[in-house]
C-alpha atoms as a PDB file:
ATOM      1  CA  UNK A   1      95.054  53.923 143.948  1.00  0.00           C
ATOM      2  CA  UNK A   2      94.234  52.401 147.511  1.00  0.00           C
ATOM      3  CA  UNK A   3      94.255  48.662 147.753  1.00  0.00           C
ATOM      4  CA  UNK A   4      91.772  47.141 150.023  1.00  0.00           C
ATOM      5  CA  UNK A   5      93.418  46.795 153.036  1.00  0.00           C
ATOM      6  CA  UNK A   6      94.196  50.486 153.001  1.00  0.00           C
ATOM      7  CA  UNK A   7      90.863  51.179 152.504  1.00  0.00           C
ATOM      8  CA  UNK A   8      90.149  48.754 155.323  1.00  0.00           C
ATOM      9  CA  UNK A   9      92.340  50.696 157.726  1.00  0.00           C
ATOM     10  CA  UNK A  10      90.681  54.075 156.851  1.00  0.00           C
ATOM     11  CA  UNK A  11      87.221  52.223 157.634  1.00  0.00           C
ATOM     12  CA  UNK A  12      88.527  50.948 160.894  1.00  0.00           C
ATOM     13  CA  UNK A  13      90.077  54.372 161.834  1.00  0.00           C
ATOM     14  CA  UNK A  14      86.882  56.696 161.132  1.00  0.00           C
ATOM     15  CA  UNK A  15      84.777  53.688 163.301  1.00  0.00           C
ATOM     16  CA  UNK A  16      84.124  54.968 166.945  1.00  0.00           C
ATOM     17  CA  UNK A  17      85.635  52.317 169.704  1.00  0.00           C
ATOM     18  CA  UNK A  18      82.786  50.852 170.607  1.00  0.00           C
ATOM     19  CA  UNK A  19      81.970  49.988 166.920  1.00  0.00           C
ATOM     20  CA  UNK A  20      85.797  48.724 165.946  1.00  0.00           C
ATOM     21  CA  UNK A  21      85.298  46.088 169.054  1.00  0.00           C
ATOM     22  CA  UNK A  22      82.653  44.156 167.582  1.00  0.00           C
ATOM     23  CA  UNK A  23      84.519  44.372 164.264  1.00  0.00           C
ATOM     24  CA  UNK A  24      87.396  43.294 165.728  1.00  0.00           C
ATOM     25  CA  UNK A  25      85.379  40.291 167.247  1.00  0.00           C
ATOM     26  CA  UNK A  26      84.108  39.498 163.347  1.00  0.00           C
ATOM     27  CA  UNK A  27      87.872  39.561 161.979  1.00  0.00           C
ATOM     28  CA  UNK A  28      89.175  37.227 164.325  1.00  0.00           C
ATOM     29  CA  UNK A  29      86.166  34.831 163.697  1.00  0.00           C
ATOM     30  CA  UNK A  30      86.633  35.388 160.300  1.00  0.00           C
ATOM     31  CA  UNK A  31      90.327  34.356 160.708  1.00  0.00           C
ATOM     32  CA  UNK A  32      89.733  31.469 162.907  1.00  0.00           C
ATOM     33  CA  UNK A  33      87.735  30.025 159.659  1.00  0.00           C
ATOM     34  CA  UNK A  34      90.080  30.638 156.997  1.00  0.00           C
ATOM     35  CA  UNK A  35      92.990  29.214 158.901  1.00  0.00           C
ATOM     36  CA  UNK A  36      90.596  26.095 159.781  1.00  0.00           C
ATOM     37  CA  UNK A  37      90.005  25.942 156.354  1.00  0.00           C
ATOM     38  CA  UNK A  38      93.712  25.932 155.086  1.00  0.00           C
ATOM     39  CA  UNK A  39      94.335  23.153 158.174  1.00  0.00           C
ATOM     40  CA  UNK A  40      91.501  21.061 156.767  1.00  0.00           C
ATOM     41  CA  UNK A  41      92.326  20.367 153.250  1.00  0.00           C
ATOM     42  CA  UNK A  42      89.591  19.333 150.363  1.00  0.00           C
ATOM     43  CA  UNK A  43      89.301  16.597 149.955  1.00  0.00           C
ATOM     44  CA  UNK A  44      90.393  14.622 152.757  1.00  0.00           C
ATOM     45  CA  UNK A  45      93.753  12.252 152.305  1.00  0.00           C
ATOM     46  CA  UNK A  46      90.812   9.231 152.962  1.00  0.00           C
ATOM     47  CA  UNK A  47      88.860  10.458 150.157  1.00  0.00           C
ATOM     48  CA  UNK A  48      88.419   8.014 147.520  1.00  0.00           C
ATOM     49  CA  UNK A  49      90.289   5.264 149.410  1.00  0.00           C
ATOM     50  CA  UNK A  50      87.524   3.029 149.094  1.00  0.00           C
ATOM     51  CA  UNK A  51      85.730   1.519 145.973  1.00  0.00           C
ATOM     52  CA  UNK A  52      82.641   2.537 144.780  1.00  0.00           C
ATOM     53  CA  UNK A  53      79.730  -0.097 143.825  1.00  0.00           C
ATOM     54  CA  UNK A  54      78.614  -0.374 139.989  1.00  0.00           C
ATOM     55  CA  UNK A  55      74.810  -1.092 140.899  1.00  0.00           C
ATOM     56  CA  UNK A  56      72.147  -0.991 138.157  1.00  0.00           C
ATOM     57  CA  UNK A  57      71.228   2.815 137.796  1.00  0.00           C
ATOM     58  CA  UNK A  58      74.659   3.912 138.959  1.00  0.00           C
ATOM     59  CA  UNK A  59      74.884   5.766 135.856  1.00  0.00           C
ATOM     60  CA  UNK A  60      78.331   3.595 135.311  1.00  0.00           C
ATOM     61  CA  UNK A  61      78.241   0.785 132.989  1.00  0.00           C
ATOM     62  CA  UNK A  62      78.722  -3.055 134.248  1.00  0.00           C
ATOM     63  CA  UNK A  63      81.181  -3.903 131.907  1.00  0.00           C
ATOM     64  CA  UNK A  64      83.279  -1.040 132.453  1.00  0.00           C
END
């Protein structure tokens, strides 16, 4: 049984050269964003650092 990235290759290798550049440009975009992505974790260390309000129609009650 193939696993996808041998299946991958044998996509890549069968696509003529002119093809496999602009593929090439989509993996490395496609890399960029998943590394960004695993740089930026979610959420943010700031997230939930400051208090929230209990306003009337908050949907939390005032006493708590």
């Amino acid at each position: 049984m193939s696993t996808p990235k041998d299946e991958m290759h044998a996509l890549i290798d069968s696509l003529p050269d002119e093809v496999a550049a602009d593929v090439l440009r989509d993996f490395q975009r496609l890399r960029r964003r998943l590394e960004a992505r695993e740089e930026r974790p979610w959420p943010p260390a700031w997230f939930g650092s400051v208090g929230g309000s209990q306003s009337p129609g908050s949907g939390v009650p005032a006493d708590g």
